[in-house]
Structures are given as C-alpha cells and as structure tokens.
PDB file of N, CA and C in Angstrom:
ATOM      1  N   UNK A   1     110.389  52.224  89.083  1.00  0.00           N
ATOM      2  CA  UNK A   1     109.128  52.706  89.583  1.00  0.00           C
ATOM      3  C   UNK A   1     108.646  51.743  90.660  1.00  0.00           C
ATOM      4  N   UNK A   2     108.787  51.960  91.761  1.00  0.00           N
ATOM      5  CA  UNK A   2     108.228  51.313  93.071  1.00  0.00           C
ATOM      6  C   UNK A   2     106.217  50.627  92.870  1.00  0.00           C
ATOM      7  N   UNK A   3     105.642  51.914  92.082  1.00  0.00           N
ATOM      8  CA  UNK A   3     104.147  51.262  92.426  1.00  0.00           C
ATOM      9  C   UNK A   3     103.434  51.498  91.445  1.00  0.00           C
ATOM     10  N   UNK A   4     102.455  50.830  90.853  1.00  0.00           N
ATOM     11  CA  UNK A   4     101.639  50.950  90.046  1.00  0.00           C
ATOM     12  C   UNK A   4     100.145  51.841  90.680  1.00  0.00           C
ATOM     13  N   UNK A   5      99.856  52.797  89.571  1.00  0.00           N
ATOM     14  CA  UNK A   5      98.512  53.694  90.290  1.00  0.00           C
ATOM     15  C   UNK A   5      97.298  53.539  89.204  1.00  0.00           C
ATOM     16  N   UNK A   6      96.634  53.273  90.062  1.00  0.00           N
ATOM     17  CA  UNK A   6      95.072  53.126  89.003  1.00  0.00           C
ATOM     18  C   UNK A   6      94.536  54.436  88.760  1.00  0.00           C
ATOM     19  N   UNK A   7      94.810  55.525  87.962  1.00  0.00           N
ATOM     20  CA  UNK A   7      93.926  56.668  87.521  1.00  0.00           C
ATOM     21  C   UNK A   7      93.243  56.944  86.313  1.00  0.00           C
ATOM     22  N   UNK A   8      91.941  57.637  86.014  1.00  0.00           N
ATOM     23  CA  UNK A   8      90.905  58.016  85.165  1.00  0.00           C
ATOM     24  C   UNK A   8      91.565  58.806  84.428  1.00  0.00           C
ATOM     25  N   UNK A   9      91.860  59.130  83.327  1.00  0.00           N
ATOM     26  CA  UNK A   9      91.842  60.209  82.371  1.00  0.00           C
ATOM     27  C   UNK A   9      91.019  60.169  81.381  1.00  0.00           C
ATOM     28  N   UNK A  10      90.079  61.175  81.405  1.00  0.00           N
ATOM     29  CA  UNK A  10      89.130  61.446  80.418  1.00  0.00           C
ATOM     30  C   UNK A  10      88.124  60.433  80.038  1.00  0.00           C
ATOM     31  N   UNK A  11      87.922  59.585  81.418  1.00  0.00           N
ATOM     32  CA  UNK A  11      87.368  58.309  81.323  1.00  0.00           C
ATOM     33  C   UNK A  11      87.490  57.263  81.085  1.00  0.00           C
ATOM     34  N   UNK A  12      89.016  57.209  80.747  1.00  0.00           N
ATOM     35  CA  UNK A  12      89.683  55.835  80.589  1.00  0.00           C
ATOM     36  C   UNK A  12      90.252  55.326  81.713  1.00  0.00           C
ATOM     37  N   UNK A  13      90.798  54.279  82.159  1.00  0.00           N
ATOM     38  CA  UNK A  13      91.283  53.675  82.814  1.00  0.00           C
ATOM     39  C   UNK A  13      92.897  53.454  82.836  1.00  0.00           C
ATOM     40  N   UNK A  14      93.762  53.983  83.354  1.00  0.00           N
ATOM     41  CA  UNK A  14      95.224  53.528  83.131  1.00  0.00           C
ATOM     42  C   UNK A  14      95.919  53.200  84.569  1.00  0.00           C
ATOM     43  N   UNK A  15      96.676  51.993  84.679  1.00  0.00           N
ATOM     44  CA  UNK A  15      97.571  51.649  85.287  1.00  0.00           C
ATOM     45  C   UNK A  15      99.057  52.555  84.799  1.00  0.00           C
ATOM     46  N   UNK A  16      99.308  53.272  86.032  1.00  0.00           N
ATOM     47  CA  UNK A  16     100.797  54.084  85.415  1.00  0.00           C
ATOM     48  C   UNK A  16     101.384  53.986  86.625  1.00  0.00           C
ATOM     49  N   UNK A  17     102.890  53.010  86.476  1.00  0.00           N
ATOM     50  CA  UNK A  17     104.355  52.931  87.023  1.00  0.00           C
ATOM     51  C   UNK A  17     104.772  54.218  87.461  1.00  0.00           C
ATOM     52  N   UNK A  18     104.743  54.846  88.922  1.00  0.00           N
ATOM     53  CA  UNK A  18     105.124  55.801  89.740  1.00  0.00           C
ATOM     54  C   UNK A  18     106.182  55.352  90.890  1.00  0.00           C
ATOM     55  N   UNK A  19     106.982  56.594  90.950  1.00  0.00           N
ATOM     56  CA  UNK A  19     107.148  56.808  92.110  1.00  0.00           C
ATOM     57  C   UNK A  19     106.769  57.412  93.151  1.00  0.00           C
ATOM     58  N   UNK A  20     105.481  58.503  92.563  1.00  0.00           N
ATOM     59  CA  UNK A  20     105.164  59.486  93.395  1.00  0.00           C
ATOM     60  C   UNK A  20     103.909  58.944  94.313  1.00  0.00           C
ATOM     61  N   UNK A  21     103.266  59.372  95.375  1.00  0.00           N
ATOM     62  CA  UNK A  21     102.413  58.618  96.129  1.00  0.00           C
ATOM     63  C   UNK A  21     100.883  59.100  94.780  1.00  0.00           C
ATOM     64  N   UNK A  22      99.894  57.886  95.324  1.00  0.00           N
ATOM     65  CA  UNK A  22      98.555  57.371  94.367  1.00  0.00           C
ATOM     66  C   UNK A  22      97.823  59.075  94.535  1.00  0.00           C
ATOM     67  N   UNK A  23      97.816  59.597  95.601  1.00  0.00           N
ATOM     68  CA  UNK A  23      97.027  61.081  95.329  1.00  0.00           C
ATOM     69  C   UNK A  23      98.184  62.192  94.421  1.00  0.00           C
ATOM     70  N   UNK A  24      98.672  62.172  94.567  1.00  0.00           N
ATOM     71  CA  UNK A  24      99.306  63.075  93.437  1.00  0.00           C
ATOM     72  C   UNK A  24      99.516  62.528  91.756  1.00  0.00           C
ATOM     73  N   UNK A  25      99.162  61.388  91.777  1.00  0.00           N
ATOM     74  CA  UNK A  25      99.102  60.778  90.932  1.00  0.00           C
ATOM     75  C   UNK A  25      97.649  60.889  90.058  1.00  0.00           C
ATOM     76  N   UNK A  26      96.695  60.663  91.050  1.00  0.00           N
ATOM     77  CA  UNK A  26      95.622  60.630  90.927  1.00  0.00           C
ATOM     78  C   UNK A  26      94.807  62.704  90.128  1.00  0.00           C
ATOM     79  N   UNK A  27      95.707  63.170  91.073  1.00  0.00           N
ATOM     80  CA  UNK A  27      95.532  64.703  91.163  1.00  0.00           C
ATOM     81  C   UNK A  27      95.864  65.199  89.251  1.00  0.00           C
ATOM     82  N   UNK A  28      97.077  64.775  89.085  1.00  0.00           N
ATOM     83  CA  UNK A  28      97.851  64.782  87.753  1.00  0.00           C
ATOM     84  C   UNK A  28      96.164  64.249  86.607  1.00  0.00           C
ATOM     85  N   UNK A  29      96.146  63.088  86.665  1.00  0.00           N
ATOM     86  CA  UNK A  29      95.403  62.671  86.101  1.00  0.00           C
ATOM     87  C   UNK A  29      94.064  63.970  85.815  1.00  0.00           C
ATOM     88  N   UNK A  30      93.846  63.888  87.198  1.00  0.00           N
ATOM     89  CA  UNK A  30      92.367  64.984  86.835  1.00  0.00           C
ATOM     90  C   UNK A  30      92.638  66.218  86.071  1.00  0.00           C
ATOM     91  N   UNK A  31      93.964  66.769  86.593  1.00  0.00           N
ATOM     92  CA  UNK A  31      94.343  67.669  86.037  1.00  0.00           C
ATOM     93  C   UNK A  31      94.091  67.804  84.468  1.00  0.00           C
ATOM     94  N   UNK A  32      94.549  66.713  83.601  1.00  0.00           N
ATOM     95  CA  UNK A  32      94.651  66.248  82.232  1.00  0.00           C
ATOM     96  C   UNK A  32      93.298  66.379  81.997  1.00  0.00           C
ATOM     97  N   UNK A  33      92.609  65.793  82.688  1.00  0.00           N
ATOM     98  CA  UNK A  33      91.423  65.595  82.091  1.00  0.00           C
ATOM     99  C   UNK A  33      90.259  66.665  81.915  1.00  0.00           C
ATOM    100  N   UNK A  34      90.560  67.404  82.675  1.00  0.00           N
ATOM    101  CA  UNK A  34      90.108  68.654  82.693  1.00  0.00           C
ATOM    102  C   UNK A  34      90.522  69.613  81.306  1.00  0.00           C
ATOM    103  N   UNK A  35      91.654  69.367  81.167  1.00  0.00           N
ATOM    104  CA  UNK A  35      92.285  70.200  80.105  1.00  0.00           C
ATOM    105  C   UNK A  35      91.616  69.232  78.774  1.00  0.00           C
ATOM    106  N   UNK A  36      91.495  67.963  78.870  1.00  0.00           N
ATOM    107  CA  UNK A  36      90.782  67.310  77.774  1.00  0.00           C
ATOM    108  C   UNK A  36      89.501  67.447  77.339  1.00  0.00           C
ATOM    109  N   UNK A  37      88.911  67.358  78.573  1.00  0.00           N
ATOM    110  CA  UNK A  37      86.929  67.950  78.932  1.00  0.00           C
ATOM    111  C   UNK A  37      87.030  69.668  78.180  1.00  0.00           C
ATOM    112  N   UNK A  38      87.975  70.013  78.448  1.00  0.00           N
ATOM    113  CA  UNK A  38      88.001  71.994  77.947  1.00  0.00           C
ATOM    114  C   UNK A  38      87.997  71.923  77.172  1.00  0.00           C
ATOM    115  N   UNK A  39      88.657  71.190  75.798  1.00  0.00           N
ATOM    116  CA  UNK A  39      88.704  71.530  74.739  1.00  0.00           C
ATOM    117  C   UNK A  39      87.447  70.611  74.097  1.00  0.00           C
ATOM    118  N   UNK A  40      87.293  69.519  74.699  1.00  0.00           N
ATOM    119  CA  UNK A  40      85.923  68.822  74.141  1.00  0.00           C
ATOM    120  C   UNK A  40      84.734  69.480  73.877  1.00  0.00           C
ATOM    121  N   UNK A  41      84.823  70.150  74.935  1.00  0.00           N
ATOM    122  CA  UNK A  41      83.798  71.467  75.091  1.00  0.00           C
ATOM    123  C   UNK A  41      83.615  72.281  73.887  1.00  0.00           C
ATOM    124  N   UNK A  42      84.889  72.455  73.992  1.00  0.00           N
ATOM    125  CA  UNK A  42      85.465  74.130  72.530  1.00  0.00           C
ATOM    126  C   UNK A  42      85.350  73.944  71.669  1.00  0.00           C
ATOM    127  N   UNK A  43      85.366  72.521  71.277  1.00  0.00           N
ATOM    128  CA  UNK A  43      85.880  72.201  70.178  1.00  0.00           C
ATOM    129  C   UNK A  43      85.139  71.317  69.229  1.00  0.00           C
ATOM    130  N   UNK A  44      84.351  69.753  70.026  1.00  0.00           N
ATOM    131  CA  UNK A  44      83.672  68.558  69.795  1.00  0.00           C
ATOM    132  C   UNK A  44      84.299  67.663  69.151  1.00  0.00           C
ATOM    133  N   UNK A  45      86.216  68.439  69.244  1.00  0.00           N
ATOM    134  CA  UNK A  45      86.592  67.433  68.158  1.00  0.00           C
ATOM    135  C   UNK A  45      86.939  65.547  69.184  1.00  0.00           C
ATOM    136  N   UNK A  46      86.953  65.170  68.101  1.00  0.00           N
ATOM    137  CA  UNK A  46      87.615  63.150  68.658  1.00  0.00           C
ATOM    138  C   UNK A  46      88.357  63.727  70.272  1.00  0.00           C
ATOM    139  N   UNK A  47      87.798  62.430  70.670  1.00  0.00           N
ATOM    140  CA  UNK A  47      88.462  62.126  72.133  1.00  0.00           C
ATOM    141  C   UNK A  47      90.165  62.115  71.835  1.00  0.00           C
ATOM    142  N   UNK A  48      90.867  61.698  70.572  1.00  0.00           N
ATOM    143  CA  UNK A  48      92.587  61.693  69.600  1.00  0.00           C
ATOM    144  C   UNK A  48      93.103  62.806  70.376  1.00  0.00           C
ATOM    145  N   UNK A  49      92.181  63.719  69.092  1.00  0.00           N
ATOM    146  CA  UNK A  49      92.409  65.118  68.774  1.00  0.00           C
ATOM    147  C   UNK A  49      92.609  66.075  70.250  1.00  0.00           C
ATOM    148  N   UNK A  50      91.931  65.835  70.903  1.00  0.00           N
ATOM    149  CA  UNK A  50      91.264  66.856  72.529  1.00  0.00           C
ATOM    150  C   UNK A  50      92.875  66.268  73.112  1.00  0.00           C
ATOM    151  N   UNK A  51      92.932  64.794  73.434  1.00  0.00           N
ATOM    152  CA  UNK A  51      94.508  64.713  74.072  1.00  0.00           C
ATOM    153  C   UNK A  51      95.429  65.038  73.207  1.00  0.00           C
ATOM    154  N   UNK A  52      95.717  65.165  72.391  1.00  0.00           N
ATOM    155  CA  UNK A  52      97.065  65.307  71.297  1.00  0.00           C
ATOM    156  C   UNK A  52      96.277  67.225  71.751  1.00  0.00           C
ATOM    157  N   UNK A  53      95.892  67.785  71.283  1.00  0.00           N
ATOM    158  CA  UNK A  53      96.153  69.565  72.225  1.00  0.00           C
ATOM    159  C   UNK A  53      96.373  69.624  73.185  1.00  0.00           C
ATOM    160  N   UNK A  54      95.706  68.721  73.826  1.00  0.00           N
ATOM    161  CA  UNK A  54      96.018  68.939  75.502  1.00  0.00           C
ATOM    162  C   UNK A  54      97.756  68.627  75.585  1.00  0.00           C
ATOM    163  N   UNK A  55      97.672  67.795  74.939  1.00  0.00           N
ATOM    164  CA  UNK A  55      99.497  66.925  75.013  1.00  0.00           C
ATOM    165  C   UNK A  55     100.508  68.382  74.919  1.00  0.00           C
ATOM    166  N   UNK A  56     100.009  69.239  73.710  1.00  0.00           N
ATOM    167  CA  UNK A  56     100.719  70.043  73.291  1.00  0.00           C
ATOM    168  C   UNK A  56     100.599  71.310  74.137  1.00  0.00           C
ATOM    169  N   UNK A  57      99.160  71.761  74.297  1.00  0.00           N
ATOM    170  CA  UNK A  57      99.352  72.990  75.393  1.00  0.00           C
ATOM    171  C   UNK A  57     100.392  72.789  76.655  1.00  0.00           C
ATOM    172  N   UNK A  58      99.910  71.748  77.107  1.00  0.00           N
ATOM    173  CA  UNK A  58     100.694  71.503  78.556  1.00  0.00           C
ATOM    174  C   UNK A  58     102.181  71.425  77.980  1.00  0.00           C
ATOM    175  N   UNK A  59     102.380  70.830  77.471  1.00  0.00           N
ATOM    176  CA  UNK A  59     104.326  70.723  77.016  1.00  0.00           C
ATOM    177  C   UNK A  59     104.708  72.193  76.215  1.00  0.00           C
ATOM    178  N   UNK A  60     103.920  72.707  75.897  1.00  0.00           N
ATOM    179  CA  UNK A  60     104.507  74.374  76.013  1.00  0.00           C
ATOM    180  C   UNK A  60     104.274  74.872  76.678  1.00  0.00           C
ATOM    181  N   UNK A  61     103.309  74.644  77.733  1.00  0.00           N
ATOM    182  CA  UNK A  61     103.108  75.645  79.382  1.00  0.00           C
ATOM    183  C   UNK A  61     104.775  75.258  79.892  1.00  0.00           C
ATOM    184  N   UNK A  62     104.696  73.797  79.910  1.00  0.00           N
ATOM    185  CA  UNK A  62     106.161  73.012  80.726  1.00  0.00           C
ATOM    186  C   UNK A  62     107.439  73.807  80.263  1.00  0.00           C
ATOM    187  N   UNK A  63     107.010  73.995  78.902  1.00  0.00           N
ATOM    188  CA  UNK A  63     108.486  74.346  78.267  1.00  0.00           C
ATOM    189  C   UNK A  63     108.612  76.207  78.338  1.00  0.00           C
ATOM    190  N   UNK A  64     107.482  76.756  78.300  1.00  0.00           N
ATOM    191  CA  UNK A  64     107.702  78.357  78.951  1.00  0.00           C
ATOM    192  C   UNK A  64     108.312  78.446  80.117  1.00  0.00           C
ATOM    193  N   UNK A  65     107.751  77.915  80.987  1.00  0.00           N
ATOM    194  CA  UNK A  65     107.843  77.527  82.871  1.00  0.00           C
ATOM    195  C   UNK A  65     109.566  77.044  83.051  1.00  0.00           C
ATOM    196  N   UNK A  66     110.215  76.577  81.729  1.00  0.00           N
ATOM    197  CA  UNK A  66     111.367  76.017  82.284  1.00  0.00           C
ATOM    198  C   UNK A  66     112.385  77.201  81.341  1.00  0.00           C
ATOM    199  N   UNK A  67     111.890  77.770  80.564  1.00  0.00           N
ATOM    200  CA  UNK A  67     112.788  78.596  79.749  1.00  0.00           C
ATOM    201  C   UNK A  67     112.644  79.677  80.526  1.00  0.00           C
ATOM    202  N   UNK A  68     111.829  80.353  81.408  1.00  0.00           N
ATOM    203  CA  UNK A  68     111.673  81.408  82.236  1.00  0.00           C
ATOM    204  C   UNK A  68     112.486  81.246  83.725  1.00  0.00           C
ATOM    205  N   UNK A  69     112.509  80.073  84.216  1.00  0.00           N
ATOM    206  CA  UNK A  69     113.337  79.687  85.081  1.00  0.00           C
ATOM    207  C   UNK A  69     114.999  79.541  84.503  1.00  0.00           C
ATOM    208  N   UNK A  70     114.872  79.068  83.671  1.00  0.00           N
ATOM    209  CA  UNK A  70     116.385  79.077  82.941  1.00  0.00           C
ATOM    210  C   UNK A  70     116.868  80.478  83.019  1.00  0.00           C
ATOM    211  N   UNK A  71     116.187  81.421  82.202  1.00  0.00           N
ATOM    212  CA  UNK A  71     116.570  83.025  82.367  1.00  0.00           C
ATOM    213  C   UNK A  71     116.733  83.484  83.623  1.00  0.00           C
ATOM    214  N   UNK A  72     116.024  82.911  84.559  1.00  0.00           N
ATOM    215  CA  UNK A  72     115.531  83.649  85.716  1.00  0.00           C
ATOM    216  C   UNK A  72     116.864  83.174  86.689  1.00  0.00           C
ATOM    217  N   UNK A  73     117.321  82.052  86.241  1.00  0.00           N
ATOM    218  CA  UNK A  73     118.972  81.195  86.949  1.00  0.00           C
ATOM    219  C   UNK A  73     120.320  81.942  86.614  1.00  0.00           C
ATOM    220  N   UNK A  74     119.792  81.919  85.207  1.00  0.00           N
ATOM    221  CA  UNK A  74     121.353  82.729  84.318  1.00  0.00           C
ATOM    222  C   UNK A  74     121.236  83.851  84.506  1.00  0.00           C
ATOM    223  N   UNK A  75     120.181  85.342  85.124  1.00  0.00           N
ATOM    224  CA  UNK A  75     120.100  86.326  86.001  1.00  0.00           C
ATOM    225  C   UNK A  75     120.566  86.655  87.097  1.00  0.00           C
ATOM    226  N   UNK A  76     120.373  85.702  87.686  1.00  0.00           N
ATOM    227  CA  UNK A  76     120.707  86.185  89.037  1.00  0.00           C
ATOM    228  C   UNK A  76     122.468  85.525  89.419  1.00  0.00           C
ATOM    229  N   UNK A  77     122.564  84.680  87.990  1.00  0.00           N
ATOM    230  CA  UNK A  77     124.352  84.327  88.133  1.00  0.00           C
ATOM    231  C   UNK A  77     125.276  85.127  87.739  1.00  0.00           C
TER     232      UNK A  77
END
C-alpha cells in the first residue's frame, strides 16, 4: 500500500493503507457511513450492531453484483 488516508466513518477517525487516491477513499468512507447513519436511524441499535449490518448488507450487495456478473460471463461464453 503506497499511502496512508485519513477518513471519517460514522464519526470515527481511521488511518487506512491504500492504493487508491485520498478522494475515492474518502468517498468509500462516506459511503459506509451513510449506510451506518440508515440503520441508526431504523433501528437505534449500538454504534457495534449498525456496522456489523452494514458489514453484512454491503458484502451481500458485493456478493449478488459478483454472482450476477459470473452468470452474466458464463452466458455469453
């Protein structure tokens, strides 16, 4: 990892080892946090709880998004 990036998630502070440039980095972050703020909202549960769903929605969005592309590869082969 070439650079270290200073970004906010959900109001915390993290230094995270990238390669990618500090605004897309930065972008990612908000992204999360948004999805953390949503369920805080929905829900009121622990600041834990809100990232551990968020952890999980997004890694089954990731994992639909790559099993649909998988089909969508072995289709057109």
């Amino acid at each position: 990892m070439n650079k270290i990036v200073n970004v906010v998630i959900a109001g915390r502070t993290y230094y995270l080892g990238t390669d990618e440039d500090e605004e897309y980095a930065k972008n990612l972050a908000d992204f999360v946090s948004a999805r953390i703020l949503q369920i805080k909202r929905a829900s009121g549960a622990s600041s834990l709880d809100c990232a551990t769903i968020a952890a999980f929605q997004l890694a089954d969005e990731l994992h639909k998004a790559l099993n649909k592309n998988d089909k969508k590869t072995q289709k057109d082969n």
